[in-house]
Protein backbone atom coordinates (compact mmCIF):
# COMPACT_ATOMS: atom_id res chain seq x y z
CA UNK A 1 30.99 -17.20 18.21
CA UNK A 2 34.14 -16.06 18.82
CA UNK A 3 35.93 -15.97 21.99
CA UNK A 4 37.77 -13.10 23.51
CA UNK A 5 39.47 -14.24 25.90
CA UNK A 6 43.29 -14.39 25.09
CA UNK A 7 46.47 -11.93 25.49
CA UNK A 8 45.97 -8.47 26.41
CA UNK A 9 45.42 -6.22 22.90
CA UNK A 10 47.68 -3.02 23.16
CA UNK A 11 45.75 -0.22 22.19
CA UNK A 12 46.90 2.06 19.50
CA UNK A 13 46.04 5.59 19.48
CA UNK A 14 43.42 5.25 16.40
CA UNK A 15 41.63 2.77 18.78
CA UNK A 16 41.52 5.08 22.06
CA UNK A 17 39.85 8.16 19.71
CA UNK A 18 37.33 5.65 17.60
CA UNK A 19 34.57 5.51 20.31
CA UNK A 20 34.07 9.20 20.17
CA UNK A 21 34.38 9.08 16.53
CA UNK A 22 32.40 6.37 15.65
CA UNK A 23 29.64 7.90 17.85
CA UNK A 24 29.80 11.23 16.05
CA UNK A 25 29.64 9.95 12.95
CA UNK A 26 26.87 8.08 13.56
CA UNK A 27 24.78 10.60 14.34
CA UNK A 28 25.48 11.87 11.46
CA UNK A 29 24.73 9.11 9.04
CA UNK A 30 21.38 8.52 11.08
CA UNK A 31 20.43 12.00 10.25
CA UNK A 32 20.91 12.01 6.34
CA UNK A 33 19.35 8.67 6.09
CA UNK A 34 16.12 10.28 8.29
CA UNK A 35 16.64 12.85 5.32
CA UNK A 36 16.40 10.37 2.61
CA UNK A 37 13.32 7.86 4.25
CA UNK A 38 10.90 11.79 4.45
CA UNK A 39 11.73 12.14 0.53
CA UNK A 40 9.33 12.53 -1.99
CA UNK A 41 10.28 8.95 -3.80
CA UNK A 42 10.41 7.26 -0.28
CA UNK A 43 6.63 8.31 0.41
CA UNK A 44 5.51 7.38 -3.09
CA UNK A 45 7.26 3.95 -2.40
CA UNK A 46 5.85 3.47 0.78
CA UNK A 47 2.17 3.81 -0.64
CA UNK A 48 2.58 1.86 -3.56
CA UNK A 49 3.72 -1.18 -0.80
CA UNK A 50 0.26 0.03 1.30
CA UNK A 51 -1.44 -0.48 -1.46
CA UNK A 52 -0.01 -3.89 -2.78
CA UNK A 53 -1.05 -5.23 0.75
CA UNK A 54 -4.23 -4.02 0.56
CA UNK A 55 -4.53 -5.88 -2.43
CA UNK A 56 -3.81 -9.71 -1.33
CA UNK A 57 -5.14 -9.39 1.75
CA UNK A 58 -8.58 -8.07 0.07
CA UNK A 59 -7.90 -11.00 -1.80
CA UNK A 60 -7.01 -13.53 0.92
CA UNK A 61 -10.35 -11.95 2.54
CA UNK A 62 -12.29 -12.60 -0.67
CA UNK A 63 -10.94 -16.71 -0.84
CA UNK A 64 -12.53 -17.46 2.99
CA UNK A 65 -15.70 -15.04 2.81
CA UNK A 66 -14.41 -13.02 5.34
CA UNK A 67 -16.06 -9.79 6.32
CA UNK A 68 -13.26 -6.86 6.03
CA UNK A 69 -13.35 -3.86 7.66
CA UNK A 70 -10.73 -0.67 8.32
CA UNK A 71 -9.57 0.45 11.83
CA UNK A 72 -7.97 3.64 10.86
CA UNK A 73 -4.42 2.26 9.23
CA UNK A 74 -5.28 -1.47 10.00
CA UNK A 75 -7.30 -3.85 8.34
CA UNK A 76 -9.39 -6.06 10.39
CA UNK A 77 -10.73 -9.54 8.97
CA UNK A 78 -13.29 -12.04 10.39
CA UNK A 79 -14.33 -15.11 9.00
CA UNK A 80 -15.32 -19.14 10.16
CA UNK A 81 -14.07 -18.11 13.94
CA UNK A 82 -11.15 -15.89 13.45
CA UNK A 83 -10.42 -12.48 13.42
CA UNK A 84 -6.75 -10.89 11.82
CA UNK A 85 -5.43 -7.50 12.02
CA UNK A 86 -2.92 -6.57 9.59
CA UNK A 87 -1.30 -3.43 8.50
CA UNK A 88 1.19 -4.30 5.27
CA UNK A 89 3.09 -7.46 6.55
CA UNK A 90 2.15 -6.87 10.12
CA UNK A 91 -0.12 -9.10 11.87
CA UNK A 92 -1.60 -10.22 14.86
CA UNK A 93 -0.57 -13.54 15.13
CA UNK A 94 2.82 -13.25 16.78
CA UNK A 95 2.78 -11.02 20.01
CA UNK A 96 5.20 -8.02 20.49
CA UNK A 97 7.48 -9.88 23.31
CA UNK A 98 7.69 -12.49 20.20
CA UNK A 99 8.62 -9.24 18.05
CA UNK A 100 10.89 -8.14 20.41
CA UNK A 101 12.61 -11.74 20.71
CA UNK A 102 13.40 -12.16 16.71
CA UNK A 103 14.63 -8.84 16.34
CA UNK A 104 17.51 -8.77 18.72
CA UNK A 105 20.18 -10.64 16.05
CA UNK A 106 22.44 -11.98 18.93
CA UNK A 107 19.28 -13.85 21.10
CA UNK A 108 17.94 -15.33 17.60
CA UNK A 109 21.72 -16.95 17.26
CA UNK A 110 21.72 -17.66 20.93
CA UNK A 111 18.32 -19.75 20.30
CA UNK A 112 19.46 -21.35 17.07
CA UNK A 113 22.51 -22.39 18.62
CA UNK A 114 21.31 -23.98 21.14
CA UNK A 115 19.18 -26.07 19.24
CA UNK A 116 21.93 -27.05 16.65
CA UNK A 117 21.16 -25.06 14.15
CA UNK A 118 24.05 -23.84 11.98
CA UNK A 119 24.93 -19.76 12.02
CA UNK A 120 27.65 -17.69 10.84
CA UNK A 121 30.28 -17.48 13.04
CA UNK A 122 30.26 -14.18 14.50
CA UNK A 123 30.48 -11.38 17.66
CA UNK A 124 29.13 -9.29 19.59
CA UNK A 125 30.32 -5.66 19.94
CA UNK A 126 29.85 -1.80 20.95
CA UNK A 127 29.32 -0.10 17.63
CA UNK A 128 32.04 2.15 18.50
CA UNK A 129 34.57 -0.99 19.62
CA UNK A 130 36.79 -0.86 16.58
CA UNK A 131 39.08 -3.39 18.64
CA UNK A 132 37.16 -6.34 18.96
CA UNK A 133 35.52 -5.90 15.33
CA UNK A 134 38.89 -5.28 13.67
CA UNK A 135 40.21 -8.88 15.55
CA UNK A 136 37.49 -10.96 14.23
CA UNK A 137 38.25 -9.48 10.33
CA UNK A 138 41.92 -11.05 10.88
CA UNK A 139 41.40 -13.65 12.68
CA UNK A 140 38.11 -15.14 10.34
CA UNK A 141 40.72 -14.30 7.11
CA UNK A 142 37.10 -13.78 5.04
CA UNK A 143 34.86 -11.24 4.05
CA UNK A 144 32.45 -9.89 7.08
CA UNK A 145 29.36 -8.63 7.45
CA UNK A 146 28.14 -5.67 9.67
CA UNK A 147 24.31 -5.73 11.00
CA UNK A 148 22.87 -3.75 13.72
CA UNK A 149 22.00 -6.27 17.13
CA UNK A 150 18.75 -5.11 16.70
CA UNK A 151 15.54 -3.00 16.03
CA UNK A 152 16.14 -2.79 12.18
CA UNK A 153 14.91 -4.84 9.54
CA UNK A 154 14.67 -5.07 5.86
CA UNK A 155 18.64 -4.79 5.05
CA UNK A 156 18.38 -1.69 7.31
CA UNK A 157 21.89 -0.88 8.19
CA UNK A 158 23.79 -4.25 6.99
CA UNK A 159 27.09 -3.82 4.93
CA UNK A 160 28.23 -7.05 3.33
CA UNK A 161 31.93 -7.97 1.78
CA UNK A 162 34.00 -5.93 4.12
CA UNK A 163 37.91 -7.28 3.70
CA UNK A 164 40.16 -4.36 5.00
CA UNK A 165 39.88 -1.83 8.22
CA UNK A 166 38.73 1.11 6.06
CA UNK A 167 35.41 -1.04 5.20
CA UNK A 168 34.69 -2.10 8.64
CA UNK A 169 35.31 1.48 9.93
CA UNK A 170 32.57 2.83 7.75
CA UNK A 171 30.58 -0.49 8.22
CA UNK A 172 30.49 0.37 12.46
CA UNK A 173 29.44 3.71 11.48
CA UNK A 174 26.42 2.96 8.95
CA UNK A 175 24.84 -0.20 11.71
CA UNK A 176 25.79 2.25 14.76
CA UNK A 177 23.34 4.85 13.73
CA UNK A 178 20.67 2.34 14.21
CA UNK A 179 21.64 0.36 17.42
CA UNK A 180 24.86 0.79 19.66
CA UNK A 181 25.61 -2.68 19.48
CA UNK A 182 26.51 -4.56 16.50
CA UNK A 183 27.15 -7.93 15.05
CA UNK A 184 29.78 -8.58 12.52
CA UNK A 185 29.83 -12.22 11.45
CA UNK A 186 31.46 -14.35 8.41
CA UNK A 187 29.94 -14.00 5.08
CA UNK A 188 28.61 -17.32 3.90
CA UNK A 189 28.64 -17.58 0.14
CA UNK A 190 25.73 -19.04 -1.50
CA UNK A 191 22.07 -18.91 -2.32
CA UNK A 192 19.87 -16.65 -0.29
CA UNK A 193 16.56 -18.07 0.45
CA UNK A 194 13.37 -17.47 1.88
CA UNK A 195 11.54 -19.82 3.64
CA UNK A 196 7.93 -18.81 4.87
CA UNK A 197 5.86 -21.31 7.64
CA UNK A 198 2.65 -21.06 9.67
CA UNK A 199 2.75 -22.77 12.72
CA UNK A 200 5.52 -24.44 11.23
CA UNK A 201 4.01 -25.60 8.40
CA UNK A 202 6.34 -25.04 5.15
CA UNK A 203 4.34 -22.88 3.18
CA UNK A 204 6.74 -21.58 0.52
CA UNK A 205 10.57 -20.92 -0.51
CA UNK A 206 12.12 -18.62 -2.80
CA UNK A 207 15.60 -17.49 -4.19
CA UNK A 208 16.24 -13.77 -3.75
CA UNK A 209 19.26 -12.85 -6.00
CA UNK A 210 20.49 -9.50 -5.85
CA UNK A 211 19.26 -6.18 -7.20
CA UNK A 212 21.94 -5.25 -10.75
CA UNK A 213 21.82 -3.07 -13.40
CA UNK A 214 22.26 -4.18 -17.17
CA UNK A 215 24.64 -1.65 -19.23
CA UNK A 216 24.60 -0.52 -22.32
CA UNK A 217 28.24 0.70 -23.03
CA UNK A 218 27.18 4.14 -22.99
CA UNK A 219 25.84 4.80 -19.62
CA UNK A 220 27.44 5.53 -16.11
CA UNK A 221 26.41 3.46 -13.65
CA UNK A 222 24.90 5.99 -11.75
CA UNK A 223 23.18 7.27 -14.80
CA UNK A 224 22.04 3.36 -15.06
CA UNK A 225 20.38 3.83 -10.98
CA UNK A 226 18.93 7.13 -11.80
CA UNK A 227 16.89 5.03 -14.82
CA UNK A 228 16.42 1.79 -12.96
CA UNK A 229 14.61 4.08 -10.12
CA UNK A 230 12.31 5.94 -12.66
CA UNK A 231 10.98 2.79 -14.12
CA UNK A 232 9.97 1.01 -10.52
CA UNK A 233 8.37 4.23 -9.69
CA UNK A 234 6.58 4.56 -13.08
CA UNK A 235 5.50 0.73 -12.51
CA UNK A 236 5.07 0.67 -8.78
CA UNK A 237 4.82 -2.95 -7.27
CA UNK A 238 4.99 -4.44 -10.58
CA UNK A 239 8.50 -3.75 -10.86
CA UNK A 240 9.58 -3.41 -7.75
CA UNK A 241 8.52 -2.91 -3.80
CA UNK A 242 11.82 -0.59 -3.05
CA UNK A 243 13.72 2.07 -4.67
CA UNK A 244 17.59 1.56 -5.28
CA UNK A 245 19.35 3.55 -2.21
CA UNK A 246 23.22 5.08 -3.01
CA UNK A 247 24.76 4.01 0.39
CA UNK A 248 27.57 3.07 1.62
CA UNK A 249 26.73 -1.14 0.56
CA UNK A 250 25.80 -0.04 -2.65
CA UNK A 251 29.03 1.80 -3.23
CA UNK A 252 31.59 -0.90 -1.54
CA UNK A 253 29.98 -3.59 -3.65
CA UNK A 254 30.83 -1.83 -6.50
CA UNK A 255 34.20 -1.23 -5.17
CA UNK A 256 34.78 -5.16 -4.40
CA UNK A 257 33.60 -5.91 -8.11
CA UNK A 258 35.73 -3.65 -9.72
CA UNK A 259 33.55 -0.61 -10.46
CA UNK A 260 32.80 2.80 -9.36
CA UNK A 261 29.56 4.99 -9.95
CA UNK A 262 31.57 6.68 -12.69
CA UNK A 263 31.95 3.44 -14.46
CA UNK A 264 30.71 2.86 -17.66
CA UNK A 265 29.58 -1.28 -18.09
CA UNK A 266 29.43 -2.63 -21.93
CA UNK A 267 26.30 -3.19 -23.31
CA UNK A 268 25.02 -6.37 -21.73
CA UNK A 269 27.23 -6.41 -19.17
CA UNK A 270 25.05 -7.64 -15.47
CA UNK A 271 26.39 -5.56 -12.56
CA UNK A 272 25.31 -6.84 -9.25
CA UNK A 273 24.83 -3.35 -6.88
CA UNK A 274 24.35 -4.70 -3.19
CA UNK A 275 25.23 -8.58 -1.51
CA UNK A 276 21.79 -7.73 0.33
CA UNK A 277 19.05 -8.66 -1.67
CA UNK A 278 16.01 -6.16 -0.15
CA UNK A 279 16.24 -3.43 -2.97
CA UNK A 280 16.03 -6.10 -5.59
CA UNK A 281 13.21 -6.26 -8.26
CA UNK A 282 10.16 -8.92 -8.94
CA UNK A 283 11.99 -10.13 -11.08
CA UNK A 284 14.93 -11.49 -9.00
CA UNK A 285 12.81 -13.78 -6.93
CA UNK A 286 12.67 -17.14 -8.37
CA UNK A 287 11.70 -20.66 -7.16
CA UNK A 288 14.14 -22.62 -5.22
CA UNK A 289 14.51 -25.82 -7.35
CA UNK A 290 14.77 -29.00 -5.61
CA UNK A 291 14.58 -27.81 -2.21
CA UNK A 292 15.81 -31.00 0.25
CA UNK A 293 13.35 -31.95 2.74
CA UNK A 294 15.96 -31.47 5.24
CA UNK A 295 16.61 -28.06 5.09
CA UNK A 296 12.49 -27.19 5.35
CA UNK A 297 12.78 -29.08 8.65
CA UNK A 298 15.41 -27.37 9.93
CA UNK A 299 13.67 -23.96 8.83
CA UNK A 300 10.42 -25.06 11.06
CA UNK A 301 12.69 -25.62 13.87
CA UNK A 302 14.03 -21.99 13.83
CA UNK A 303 11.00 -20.57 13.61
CA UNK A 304 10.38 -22.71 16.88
CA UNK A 305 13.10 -22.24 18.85
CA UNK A 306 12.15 -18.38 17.96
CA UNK A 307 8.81 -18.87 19.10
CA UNK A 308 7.23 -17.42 15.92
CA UNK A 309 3.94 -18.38 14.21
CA UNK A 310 4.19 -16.51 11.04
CA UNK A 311 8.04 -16.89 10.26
CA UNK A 312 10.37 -16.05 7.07
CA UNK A 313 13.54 -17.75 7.70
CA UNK A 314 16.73 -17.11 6.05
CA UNK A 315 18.99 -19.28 4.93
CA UNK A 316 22.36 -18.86 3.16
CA UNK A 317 23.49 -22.03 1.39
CA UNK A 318 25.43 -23.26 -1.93
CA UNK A 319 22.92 -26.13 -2.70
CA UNK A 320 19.80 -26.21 -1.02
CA UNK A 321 19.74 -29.58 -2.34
CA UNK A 322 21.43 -30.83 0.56
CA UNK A 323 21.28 -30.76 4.21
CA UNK A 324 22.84 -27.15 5.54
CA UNK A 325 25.80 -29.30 7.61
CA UNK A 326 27.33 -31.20 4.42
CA UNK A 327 27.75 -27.90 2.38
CA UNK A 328 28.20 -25.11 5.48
CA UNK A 329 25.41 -23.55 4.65
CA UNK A 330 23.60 -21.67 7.66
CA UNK A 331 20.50 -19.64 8.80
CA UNK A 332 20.99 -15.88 9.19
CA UNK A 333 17.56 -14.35 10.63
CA UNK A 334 13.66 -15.55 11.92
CA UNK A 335 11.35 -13.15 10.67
CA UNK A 336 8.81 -11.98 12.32
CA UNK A 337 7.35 -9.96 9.52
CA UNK A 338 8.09 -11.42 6.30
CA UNK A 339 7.38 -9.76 3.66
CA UNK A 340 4.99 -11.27 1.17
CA UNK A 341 6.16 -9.36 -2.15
CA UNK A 342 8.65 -12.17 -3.07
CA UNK A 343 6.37 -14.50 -3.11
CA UNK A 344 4.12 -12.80 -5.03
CA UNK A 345 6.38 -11.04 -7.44
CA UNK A 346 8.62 -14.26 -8.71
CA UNK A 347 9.43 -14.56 -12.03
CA UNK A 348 8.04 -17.92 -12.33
CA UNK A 349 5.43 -17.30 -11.07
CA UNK A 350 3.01 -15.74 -7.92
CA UNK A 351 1.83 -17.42 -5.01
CA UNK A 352 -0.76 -16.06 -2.92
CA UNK A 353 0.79 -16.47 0.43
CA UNK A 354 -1.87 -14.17 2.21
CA UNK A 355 -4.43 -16.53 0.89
CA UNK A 356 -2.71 -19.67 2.14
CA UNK A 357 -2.18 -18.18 5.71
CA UNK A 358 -5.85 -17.10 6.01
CA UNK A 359 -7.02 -20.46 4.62
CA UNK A 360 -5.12 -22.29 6.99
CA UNK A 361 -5.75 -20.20 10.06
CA UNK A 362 -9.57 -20.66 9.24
CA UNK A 363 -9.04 -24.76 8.66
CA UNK A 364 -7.43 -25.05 12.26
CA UNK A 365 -10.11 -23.05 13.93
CA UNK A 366 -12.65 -25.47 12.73
């Protein structure tokens, strides 16, 4: 984390109006993305997730006997002892102080820190402190990312590869209409993986690569969206569990590789849309191959120094062959509520996480 102390900062004039600013524009963002999340496509996605839920854990039910039953929105399962509320990936195994705990970003790298565990190096700042964000872009001399301190989730509100003022500007204003406080921390490069325990038992890992689009040397690229968002709706779940959202990541990862929406790829040509991997397909999720022992340990102690049962740990890292601290690789959030469609949905093949944790949960109430 990065230290502020040091000589006094003279304040330019840009810097005295950007709270205000900021603020207002903010607001504004928040309100066109409330827009967006009440659309037509948004609810259809929405119940085509309810419903892939409803699946494995009718499923997961169905492998331990369990009796299943509906409490309005939740579904309620008993079996050998134990009784499981869930609602999509929500449970009740962790409790909502636990909930509370992993979704403040700045506590979950307090916590990890303390224990030893690698994290970006980052800060903490007022959404609307241009100052302080600004000096940690020059003095970190790398590309930055911009997440809300908490109560989002799900790539909510997260700009990756910011390099230059104009970036971070817009960055503050997309994670400030979610939380007044923000973090902006180094961008590791590397693989981004999932790692999913239960009680700290490793349960399973996989390698989210980002969503893209594949051109065909007629097409804009936002002609190439429009498409790639009428298939996963025509498909549902089978394609994908999100649709792909123009924001402001989408549109500055363009930018950094080189591309606008006008742009026109050649036919073949892979064009990777967002650094953060939520909106990507089924498709993109693949095994991790050769996973070291090392860094499945020092997932389970995350997920304990978090305090969470059910846990999807992050972790950024060139070669998860290897221990995190020889290649710099590092863990960026503790999930409380993983979600279970990249386990399911990997190219290589599904596993039934929902059956695993009910299987398990039944085995240690014996």
């Amino acid at each position: 984390m990065v230290n502020h102390d040091g000589p006094t900062h003279r304040r330019t004039a840009v810097d005295s109006l950007t709270p205000l600013l900021l603020r207002a524009l903010s607001r504004g963002y928040r309100l066109a993305d409330l827009r967006r999340r009440h659309s037509n496509e948004a609810r259809l996605t929405r119940q085509c997730r309810s419903g892939f839920y409803d699946d494995v854990w009718a499923e997961a039910a169905a492998s331990v006997d369990g009796r299943v039953s509906r409490l309005g929105s939740l579904t309620e399962i008993e079996c050998g002892g134990i009784r499981l509320r869930v609602r999509d990936n929500l449970t009740s195994l962790d409790d909502a102080v636990t909930l509370q705990v992993a979704g403040d970003k700045p506590l979950v790298y307090q916590l990890l820190q303390a224990e030893g565990i690698r994290v970006p190096a980052h800060v903490v700042c007022a959404a609307c402190d241009l100052a302080i964000a600004r000096r940690f872009l020059q003095q970190t001399g790398r590309p930055c990312v911009v997440k809300p301190a908490r109560r989002t989730g799900a790539g909510v509100g997260i700009t990756t590869g910011l390099r230059d003022l104009a970036q971070l500007v817009a960055a503050l204003v997309r994670a400030g209409a979610y939380c007044g406080e923000v973090v902006v921390e180094e961008q590791v490069d590397g693989q981004n993986l999932r790692l999913l325990y239960l009680d700290g038992e490793f349960l399973d890992s996989v390698r989210r690569l980002p969503p893209v689009v594949c051109g065909d040397g007629r097409s804009r690229i936002s002609e190439l969206i429009e498409r790639e968002n009428a298939d996963r709706l025509a498909k549902g779940c089978a394609a994908s569990q999100t649709l792909l959202v123009v924001d402001a990541e989408l549109r500055g990862t363009l930018r950094g590789e080189g591309y606008t929406m006008r742009s026109v790829p050649a036919a073949g040509e892979v064009v990777r849309l967002k650094g953060v991997v939520n909106d990507n397909r089924g498709e993109d999720n693949v095994a991790v191959d050769g996973l070291c022992s090392a860094v499945v340990e020092v997932g389970a102690r995350a997920a304990a120094a978090v305090g969470v049962r059910l846990a999807g740990v992050d972790v950024i890292t060139p070669d998860p062959t290897r221990p995190l601290d020889e290649v710099g690789g590092v863990i960026i959030e503790v999930n409380t509520t993983p979600g279970y469609y990249y386990h399911y949905q990997k190219r290589d093949g599904r596993v039934p996480v929902a059956t695993m944790i009910l299987e398990r949960l039944v085995k240690a109430a014996k």
